[in-house]
C-alpha atoms as a PDB file:
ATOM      1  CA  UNK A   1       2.209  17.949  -0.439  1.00  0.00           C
ATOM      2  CA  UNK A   2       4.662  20.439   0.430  1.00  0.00           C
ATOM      3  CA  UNK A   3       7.446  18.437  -0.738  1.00  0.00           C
ATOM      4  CA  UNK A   4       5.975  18.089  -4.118  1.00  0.00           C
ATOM      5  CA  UNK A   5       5.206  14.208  -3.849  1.00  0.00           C
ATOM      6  CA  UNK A   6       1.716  13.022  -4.414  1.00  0.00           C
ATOM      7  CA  UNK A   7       2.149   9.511  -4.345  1.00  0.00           C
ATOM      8  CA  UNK A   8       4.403   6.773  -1.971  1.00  0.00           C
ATOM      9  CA  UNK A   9       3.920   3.071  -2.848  1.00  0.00           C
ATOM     10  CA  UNK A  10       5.556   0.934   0.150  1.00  0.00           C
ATOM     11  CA  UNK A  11       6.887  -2.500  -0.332  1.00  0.00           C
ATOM     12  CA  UNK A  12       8.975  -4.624   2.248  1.00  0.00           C
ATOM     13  CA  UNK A  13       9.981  -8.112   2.978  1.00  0.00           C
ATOM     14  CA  UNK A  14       9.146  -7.383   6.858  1.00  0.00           C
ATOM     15  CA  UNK A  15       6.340  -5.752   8.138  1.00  0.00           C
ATOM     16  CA  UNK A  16       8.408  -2.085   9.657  1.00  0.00           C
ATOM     17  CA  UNK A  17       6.013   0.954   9.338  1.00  0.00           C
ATOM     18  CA  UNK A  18       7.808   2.872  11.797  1.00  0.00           C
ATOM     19  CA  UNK A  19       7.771   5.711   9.123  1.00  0.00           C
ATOM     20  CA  UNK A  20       4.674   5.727   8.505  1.00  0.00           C
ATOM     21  CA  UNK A  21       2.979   8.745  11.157  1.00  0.00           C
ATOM     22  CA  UNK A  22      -0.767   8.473  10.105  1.00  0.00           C
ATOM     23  CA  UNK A  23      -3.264   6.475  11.999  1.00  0.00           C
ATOM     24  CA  UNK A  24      -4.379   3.854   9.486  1.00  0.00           C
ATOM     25  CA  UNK A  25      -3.023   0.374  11.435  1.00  0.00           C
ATOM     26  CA  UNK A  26      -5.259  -2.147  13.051  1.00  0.00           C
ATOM     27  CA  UNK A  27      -4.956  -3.468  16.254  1.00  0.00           C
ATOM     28  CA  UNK A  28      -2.192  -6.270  14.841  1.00  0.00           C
ATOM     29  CA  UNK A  29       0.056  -3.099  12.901  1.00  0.00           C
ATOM     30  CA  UNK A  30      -0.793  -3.438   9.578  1.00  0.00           C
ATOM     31  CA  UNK A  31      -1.782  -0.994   7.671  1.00  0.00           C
ATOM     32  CA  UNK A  32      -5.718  -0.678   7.106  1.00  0.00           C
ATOM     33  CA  UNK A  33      -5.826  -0.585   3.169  1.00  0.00           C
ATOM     34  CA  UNK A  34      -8.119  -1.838   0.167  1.00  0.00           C
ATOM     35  CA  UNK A  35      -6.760  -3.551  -2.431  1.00  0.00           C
ATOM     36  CA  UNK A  36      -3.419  -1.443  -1.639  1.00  0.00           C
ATOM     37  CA  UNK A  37      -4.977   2.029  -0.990  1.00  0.00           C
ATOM     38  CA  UNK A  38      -5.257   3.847   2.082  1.00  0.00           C
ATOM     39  CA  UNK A  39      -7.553   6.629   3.083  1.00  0.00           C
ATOM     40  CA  UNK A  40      -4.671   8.968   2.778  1.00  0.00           C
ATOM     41  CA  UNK A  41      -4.919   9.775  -0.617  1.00  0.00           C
ATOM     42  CA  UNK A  42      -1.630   8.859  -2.622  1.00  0.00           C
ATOM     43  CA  UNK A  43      -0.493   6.327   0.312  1.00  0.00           C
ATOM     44  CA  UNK A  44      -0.397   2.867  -0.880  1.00  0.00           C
ATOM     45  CA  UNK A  45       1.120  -0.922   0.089  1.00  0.00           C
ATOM     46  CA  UNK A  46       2.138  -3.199  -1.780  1.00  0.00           C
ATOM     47  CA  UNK A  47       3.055  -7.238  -0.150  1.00  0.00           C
ATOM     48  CA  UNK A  48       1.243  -6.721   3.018  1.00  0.00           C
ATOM     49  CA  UNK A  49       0.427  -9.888   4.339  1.00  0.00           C
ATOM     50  CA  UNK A  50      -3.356 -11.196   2.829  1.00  0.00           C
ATOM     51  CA  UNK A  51      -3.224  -7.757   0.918  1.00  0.00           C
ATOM     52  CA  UNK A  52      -5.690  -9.330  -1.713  1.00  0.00           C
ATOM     53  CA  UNK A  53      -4.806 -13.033  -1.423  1.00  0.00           C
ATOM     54  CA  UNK A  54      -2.331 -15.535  -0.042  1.00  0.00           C
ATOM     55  CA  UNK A  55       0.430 -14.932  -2.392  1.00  0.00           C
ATOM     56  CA  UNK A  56       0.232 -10.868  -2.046  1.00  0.00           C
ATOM     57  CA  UNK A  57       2.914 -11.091   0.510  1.00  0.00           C
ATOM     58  CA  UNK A  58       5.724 -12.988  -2.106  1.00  0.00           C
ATOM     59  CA  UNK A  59       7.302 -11.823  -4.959  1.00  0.00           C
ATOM     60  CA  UNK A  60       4.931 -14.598  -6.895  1.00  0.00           C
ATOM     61  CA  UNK A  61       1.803 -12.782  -5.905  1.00  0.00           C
ATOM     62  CA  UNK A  62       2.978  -8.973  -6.861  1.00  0.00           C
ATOM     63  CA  UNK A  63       2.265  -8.565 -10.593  1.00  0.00           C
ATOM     64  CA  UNK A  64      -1.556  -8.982  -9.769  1.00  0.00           C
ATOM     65  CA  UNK A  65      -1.470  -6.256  -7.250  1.00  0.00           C
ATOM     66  CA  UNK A  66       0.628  -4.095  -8.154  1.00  0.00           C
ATOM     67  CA  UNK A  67      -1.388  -3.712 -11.557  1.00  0.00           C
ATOM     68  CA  UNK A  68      -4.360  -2.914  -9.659  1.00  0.00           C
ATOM     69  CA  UNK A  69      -2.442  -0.506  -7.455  1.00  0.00           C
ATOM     70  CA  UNK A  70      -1.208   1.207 -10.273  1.00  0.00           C
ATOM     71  CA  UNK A  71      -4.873   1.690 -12.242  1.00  0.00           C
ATOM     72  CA  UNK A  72      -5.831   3.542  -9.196  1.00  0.00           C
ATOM     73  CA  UNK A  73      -3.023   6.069  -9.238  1.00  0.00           C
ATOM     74  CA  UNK A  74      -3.437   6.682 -12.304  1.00  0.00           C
ATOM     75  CA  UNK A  75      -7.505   6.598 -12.209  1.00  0.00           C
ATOM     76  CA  UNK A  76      -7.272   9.088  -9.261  1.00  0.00           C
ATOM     77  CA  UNK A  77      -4.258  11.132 -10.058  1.00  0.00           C
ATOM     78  CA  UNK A  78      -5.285  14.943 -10.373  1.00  0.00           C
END
């Protein structure tokens, strides 16, 4: 990236993704990831609603996620 970041992890206790300019949201807004990762490489989510499971979406379900997320930065960073 021009700016010299490779890698934006988005969290939020309400669904906004205003920011977000690339076409990866389904027909209800939410962003159209697996397990976290987008198909823009070095995009990831983190407590979107039924991410992985029920509890992705609180703070109780985030360790289990956000340990996968972070394997595959660091699996895939170049």
């Amino acid at each position: 990236m021009k700016e010299g970041i490779s890698t934006v992890i988005w969290t939020s206790y309400r669904p906004d993704y205003g920011w977000v300019k690339f076409p990866i949201f389904d027909d209800m807004g939410f962003p159209i990831q697996t397990d976290g990762a987008t198909e823009i490489p070095g995009l990831y989510f983190m407590g979107v609603h039924w991410m992985r499971k029920g509890k992705s979406a609180i703070l109780y379900g985030v360790e289990e996620d956000a340990e996968i997320v972070a394997r595959h930065i660091v699996e895939n960073r170049g």
